[in-house]
N, C-alpha and C. Protein backbone atom coordinates (compact mmCIF):
# COMPACT_ATOMS: atom_id res chain seq x y z
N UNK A 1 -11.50 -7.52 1.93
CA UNK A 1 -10.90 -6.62 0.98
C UNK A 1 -10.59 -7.39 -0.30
N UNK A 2 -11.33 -6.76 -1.41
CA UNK A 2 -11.01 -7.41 -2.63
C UNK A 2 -8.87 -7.29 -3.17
N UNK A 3 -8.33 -8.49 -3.23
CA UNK A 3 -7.30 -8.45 -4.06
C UNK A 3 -7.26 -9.71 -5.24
N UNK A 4 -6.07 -9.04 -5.70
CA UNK A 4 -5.45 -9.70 -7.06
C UNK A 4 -6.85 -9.82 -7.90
N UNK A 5 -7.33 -9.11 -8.50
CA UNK A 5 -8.71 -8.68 -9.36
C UNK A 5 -8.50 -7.73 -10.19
N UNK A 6 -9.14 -7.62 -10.99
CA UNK A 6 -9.26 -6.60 -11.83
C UNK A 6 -10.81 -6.22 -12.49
N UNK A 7 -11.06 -5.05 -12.26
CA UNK A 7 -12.66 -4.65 -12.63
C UNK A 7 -12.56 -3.28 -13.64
N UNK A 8 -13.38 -3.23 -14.79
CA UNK A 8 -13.62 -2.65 -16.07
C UNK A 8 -14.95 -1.71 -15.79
N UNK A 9 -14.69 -0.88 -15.73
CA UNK A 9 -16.20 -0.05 -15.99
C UNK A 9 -16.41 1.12 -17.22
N UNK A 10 -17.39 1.02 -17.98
CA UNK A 10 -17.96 1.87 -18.29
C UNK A 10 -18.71 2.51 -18.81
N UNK A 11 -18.68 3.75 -19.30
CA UNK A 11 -19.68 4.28 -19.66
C UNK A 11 -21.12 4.12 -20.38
N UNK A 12 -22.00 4.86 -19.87
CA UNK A 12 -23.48 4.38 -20.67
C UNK A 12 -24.52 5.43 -20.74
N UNK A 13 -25.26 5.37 -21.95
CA UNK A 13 -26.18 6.41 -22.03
C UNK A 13 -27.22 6.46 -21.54
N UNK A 14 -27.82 6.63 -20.51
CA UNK A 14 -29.21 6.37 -19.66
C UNK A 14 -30.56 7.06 -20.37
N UNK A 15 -30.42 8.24 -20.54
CA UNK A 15 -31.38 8.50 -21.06
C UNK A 15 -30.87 9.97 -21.88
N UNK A 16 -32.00 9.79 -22.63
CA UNK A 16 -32.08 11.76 -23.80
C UNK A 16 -33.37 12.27 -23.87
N UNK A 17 -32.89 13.78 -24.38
CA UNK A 17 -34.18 14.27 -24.22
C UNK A 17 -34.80 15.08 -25.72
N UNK A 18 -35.51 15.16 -26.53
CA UNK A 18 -35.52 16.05 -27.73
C UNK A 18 -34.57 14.85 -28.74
N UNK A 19 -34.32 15.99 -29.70
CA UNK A 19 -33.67 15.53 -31.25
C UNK A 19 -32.25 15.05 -30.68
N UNK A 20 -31.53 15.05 -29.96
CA UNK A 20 -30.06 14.96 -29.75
C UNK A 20 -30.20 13.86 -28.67
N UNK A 21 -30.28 12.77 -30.08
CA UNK A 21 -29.72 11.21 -29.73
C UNK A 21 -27.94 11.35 -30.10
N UNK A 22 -27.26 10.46 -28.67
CA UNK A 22 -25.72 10.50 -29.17
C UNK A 22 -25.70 8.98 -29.35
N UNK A 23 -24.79 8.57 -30.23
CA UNK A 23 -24.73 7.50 -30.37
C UNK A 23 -23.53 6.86 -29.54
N UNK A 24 -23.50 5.48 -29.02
CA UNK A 24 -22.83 5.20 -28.62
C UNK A 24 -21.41 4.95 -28.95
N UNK A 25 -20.96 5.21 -30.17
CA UNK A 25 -19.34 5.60 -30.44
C UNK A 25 -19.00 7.22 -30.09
N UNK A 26 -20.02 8.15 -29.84
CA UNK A 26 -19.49 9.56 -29.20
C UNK A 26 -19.15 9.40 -27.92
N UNK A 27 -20.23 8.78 -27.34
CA UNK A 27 -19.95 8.86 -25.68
C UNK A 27 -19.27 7.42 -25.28
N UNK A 28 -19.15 6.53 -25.65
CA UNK A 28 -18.47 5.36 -24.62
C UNK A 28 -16.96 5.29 -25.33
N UNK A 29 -16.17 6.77 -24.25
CA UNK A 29 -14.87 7.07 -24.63
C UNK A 29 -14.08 6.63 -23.49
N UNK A 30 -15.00 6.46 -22.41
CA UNK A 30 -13.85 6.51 -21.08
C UNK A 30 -14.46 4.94 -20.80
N UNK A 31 -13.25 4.49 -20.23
CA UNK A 31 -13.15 3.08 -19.42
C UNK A 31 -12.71 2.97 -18.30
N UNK A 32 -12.96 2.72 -16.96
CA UNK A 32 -11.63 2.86 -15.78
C UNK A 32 -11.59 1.40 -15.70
N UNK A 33 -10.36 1.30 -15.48
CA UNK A 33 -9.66 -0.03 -15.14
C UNK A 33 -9.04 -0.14 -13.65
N UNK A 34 -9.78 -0.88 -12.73
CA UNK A 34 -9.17 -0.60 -11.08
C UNK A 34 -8.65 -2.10 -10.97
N UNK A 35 -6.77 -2.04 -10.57
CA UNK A 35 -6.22 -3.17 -10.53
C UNK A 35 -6.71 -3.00 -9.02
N UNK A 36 -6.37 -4.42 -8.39
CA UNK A 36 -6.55 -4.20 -6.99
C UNK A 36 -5.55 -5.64 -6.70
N UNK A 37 -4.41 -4.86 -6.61
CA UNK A 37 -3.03 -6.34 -6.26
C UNK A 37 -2.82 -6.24 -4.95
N UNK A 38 -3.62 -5.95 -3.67
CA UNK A 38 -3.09 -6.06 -2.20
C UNK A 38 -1.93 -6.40 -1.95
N UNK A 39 -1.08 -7.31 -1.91
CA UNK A 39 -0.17 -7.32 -1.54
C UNK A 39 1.01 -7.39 -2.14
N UNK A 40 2.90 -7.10 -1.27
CA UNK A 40 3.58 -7.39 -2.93
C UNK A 40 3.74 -8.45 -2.87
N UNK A 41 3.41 -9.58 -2.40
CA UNK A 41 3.83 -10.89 -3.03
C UNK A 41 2.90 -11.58 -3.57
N UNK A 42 2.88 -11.52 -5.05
CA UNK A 42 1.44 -12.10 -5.36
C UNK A 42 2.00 -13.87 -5.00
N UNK A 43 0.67 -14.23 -4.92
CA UNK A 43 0.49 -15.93 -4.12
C UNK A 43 -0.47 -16.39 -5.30
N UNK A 44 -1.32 -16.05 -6.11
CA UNK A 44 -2.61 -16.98 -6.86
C UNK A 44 -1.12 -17.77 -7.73
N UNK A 45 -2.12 -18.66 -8.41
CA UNK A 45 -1.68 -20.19 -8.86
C UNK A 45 -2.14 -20.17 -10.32
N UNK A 46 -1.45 -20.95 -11.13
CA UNK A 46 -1.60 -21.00 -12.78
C UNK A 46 -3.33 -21.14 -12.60
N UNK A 47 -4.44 -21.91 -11.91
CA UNK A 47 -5.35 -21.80 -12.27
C UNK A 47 -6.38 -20.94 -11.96
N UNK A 48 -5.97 -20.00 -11.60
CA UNK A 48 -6.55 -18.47 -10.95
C UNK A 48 -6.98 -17.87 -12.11
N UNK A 49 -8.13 -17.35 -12.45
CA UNK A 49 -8.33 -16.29 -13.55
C UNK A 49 -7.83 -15.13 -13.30
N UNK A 50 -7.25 -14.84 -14.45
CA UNK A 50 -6.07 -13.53 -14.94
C UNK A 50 -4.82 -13.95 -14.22
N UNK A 51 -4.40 -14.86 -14.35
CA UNK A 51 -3.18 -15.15 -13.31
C UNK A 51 -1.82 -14.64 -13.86
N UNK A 52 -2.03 -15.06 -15.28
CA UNK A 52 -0.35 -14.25 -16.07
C UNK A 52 -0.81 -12.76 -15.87
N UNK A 53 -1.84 -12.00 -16.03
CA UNK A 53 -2.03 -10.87 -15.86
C UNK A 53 -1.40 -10.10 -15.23
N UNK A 54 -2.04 -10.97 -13.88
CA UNK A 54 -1.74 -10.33 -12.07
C UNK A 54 -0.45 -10.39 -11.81
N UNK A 55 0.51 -11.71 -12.17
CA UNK A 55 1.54 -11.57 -11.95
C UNK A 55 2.31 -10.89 -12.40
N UNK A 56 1.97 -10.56 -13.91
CA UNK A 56 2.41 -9.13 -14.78
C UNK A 56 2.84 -8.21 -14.01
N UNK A 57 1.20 -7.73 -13.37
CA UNK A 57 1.18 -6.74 -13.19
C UNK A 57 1.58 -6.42 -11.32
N UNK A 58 1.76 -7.34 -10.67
CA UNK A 58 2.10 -7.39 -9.65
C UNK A 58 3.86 -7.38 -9.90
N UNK A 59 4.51 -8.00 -10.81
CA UNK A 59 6.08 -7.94 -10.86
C UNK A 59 6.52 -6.16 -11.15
N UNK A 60 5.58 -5.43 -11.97
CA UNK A 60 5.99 -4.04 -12.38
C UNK A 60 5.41 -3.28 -11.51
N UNK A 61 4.46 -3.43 -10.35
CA UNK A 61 4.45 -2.38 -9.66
C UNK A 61 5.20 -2.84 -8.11
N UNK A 62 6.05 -4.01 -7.98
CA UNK A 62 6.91 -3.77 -7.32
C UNK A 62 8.01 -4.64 -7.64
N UNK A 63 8.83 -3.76 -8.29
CA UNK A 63 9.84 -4.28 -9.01
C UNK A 63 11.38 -4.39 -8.30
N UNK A 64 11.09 -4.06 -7.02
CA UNK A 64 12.35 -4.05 -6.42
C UNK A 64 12.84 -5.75 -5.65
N UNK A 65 11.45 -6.37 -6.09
CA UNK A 65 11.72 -8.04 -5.59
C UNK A 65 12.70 -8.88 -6.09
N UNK A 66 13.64 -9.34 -5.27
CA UNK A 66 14.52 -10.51 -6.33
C UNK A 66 13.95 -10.92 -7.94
N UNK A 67 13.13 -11.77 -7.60
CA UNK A 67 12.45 -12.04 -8.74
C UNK A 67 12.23 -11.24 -9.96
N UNK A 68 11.92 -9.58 -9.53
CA UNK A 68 11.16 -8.84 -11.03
C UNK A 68 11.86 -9.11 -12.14
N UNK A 69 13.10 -9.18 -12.69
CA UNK A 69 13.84 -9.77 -14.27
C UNK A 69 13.60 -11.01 -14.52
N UNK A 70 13.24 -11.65 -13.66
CA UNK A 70 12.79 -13.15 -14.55
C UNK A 70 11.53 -12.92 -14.44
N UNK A 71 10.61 -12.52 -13.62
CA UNK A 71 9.22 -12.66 -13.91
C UNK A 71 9.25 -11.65 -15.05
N UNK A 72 9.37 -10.87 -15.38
CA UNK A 72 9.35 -9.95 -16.60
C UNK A 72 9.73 -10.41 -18.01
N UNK A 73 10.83 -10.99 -17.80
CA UNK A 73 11.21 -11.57 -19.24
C UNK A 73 10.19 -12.34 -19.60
N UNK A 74 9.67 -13.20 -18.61
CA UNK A 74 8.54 -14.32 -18.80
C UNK A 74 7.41 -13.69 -20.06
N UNK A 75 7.21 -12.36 -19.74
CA UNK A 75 6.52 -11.30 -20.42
C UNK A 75 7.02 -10.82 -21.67
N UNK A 76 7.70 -9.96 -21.20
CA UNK A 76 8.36 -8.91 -22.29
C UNK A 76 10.00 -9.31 -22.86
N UNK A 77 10.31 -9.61 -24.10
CA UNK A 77 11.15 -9.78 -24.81
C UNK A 77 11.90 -8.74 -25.09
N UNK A 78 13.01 -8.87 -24.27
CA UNK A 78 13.97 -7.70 -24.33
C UNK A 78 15.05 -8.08 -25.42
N UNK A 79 15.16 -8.74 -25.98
CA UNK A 79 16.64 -9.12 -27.15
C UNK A 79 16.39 -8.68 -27.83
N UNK A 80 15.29 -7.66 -28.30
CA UNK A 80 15.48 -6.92 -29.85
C UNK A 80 14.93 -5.36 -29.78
N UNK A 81 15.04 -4.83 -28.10
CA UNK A 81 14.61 -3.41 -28.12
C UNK A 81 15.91 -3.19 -27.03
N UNK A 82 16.37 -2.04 -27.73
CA UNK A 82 17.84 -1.99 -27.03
C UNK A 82 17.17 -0.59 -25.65
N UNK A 83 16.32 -0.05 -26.06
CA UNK A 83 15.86 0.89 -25.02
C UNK A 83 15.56 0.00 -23.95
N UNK A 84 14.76 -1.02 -24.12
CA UNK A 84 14.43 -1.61 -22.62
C UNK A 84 15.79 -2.76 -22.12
N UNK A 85 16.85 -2.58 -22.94
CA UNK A 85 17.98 -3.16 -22.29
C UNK A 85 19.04 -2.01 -21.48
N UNK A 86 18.78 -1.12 -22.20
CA UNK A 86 19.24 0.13 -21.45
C UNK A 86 18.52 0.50 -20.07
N UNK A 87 17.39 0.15 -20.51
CA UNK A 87 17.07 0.53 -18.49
C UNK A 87 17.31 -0.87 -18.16
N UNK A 88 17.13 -1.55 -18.34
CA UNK A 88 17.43 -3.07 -17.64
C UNK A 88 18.65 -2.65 -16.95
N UNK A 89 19.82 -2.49 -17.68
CA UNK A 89 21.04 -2.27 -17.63
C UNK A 89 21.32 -1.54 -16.16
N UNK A 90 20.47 -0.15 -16.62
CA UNK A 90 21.01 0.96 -15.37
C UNK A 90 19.98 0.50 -14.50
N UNK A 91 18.97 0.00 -14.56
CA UNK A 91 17.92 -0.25 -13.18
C UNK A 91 17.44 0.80 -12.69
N UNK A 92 16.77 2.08 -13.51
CA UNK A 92 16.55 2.74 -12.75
C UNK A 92 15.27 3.60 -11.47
N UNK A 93 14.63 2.61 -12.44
CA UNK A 93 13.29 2.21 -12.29
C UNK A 93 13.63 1.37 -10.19
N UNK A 94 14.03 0.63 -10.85
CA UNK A 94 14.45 -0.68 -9.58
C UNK A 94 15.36 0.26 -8.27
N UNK A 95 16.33 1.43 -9.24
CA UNK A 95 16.96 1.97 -7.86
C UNK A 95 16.00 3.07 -7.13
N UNK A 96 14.78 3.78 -7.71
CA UNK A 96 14.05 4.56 -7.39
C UNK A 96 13.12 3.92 -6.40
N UNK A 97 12.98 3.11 -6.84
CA UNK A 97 11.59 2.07 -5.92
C UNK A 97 12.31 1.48 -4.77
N UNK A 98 13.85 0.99 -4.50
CA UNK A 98 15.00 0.94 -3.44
C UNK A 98 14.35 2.35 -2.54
N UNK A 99 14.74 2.94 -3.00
CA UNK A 99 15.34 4.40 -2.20
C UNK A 99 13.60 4.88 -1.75
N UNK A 100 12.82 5.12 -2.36
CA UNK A 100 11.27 5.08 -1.92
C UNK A 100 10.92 4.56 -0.75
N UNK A 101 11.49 3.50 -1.01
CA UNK A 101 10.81 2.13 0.21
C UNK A 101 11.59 2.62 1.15
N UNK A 102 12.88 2.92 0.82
CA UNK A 102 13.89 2.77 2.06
C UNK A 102 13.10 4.82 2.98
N UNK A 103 12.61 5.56 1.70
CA UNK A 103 12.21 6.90 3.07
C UNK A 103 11.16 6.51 3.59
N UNK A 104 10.47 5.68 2.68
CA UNK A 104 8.86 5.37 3.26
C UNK A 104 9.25 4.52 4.91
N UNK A 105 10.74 3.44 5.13
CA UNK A 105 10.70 2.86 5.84
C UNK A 105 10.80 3.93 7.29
N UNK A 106 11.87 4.71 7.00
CA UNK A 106 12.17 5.87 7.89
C UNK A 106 10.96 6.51 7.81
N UNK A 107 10.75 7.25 7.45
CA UNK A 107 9.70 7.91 7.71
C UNK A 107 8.97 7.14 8.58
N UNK A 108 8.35 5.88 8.39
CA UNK A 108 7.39 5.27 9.22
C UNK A 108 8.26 4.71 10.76
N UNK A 109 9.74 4.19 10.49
CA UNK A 109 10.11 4.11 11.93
C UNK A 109 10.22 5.73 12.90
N UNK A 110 10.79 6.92 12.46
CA UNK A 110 10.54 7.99 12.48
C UNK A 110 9.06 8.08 13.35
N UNK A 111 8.03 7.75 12.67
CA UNK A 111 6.77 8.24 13.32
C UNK A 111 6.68 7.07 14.95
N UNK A 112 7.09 5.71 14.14
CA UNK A 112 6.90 5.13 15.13
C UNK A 112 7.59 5.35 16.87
N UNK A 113 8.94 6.18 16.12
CA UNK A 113 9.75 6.52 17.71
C UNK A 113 9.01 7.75 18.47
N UNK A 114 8.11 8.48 17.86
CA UNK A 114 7.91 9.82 17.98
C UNK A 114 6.84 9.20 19.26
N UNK A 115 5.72 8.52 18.52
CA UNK A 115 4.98 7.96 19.11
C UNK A 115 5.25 7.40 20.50
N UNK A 116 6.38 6.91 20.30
CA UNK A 116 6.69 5.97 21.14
C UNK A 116 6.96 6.94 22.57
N UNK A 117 7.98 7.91 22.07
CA UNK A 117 8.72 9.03 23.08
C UNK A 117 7.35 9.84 23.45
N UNK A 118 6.13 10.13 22.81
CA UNK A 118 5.42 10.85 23.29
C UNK A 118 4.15 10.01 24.31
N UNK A 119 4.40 9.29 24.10
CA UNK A 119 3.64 7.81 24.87
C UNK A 119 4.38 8.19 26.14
N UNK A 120 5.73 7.86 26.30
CA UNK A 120 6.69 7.87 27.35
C UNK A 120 6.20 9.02 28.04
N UNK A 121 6.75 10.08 27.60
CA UNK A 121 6.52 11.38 28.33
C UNK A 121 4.90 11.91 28.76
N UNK A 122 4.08 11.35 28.25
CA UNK A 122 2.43 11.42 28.88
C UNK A 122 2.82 10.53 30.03
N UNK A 123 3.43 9.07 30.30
CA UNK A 123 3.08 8.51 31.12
C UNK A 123 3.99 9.08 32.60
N UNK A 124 5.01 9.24 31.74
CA UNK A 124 5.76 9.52 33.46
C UNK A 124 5.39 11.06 33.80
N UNK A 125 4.58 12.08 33.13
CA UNK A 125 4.03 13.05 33.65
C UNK A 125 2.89 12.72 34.60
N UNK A 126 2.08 12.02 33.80
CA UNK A 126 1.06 11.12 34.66
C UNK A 126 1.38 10.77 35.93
N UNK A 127 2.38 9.90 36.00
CA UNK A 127 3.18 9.61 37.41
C UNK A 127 3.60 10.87 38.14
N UNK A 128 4.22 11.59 37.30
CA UNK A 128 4.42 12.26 38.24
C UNK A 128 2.97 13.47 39.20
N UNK A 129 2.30 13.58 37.99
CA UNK A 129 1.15 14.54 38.85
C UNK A 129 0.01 12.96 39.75
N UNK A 130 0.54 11.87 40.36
CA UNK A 130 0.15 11.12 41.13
C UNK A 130 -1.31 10.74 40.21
N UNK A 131 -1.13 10.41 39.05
CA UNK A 131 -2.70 9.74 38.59
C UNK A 131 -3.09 8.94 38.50
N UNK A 132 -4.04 8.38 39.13
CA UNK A 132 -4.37 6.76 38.94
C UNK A 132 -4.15 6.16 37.89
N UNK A 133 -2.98 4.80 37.98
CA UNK A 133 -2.69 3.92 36.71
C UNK A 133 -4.46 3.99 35.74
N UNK A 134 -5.37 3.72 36.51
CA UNK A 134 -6.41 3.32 35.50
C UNK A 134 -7.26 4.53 34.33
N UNK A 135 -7.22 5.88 35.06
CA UNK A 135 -6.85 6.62 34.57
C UNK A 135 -6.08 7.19 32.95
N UNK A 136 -4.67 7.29 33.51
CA UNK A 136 -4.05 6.81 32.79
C UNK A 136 -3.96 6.22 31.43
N UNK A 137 -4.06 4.92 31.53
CA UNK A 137 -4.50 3.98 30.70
C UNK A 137 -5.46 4.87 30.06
N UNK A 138 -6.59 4.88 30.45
CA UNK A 138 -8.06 5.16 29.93
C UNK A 138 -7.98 6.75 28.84
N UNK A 139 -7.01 7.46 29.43
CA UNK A 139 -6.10 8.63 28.50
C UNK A 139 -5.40 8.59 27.29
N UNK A 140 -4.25 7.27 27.76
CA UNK A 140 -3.66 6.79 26.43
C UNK A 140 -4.71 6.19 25.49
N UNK A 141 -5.19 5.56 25.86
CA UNK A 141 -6.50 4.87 24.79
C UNK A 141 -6.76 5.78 23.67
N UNK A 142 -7.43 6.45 24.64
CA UNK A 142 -8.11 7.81 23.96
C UNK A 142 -7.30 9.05 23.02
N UNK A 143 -5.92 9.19 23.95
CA UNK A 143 -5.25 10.14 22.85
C UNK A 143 -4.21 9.76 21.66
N UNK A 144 -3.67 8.60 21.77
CA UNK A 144 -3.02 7.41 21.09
C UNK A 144 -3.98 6.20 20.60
N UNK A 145 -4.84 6.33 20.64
CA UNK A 145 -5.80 5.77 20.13
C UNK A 145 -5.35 4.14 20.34
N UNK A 146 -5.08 3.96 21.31
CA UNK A 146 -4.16 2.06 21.53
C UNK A 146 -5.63 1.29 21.99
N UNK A 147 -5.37 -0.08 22.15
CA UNK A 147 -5.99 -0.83 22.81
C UNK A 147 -6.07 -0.69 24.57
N UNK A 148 -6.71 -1.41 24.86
CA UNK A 148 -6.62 -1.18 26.59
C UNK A 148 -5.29 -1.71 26.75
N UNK A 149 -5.07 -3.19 25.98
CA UNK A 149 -4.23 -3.94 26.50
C UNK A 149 -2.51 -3.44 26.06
N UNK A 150 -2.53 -2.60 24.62
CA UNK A 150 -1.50 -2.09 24.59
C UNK A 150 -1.06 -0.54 25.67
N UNK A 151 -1.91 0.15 26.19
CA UNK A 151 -2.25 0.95 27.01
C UNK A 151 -1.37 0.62 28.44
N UNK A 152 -1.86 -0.83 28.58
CA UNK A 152 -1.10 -1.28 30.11
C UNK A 152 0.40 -1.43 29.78
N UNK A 153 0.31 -2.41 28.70
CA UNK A 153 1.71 -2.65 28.52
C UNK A 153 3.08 -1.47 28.35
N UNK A 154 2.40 -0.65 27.51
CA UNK A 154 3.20 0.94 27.44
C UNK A 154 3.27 1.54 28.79
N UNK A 155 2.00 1.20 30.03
CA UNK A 155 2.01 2.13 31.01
C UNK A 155 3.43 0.93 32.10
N UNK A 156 3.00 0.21 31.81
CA UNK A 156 3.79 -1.45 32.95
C UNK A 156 5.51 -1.09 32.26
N UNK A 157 5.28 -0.95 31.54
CA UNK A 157 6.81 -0.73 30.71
C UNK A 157 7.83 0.40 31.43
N UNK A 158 6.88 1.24 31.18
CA UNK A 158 7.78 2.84 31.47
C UNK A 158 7.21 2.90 32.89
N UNK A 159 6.28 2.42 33.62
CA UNK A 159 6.16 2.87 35.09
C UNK A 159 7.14 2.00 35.49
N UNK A 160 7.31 0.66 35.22
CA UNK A 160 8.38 -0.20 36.18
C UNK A 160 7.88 -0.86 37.07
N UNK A 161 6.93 -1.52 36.22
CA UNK A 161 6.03 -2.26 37.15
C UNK A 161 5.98 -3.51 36.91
């Protein structure tokens, strides 16, 4: 998986047909720019190409890290624009991206218990309609989509084995 990169594309005139040549200041209007920062802790090193970039741009799209006000200042000069001392100030940017993370976290432990309880209750139904452990297993795989080996362990867990 490509990270910490950045790729530019665009536009081009391939071909025309008849009197209606466009020139290339009509059509090469659009550019896409695809950051690709994988993770939030950027890791590249002063001799990385685009490295002040990445770290730029890795400190503002997750800004809730200890670090984001000093890596930022590093950047952007806040002593003579009182608007970006005003959000500095209230953080609000920083308390939104808090509270995000924190439903995104629930939400995902949330799914993870659901999972978990519906794992449970397949297996000790299982037990109870007498089904072969291997079985079993070979069910969870398939409807929880687990490994074999997480399969046993969920089944060894809750059977009591």
């Amino acid at each position: 998986m490509a990270r910490n990169s950045i790729s530019c594309y665009g536009m081009s005139n391939l071909w025309n047909t008849g009197e209606n040549i466009t020139s290339r200041e009509d059509y090469d209007l659009i550019t896409l720019v695809v950051i690709k920062l994988g993770n939030p802790q950027y890791t590249g090193t002063k001799d990385d190409e685009g490295y002040e970039l990445l770290r730029f741009l890795n400190a503002l799209m997750y800004p809730h890290k200890d670090d984001f006000l000093d890596v930022a200042a590093e950047y952007i000069d806040f002593s003579d624009n009182e608007e970006l001392w005003k959000e500095i100030t209230h953080m609000g940017g920083l308390g939104q991206s808090i509270l995000e993370e924190g439903i995104e976290q629930g939400i995902e432990q949330g799914i993870e218990q659901g999972l978990e309880q519906g794992i449970r209750a397949f297996i000790l139904d299982h037990l109870e309609e007498q089904i072969p452990k291997e079985r079993s297993v070979r069910k969870l795989q398939k409807c929880f989509e687990l490994t074999q080996t997480e399969a046993e362990e969920y089944y060894k867990k809750i059977a009591g084995e």
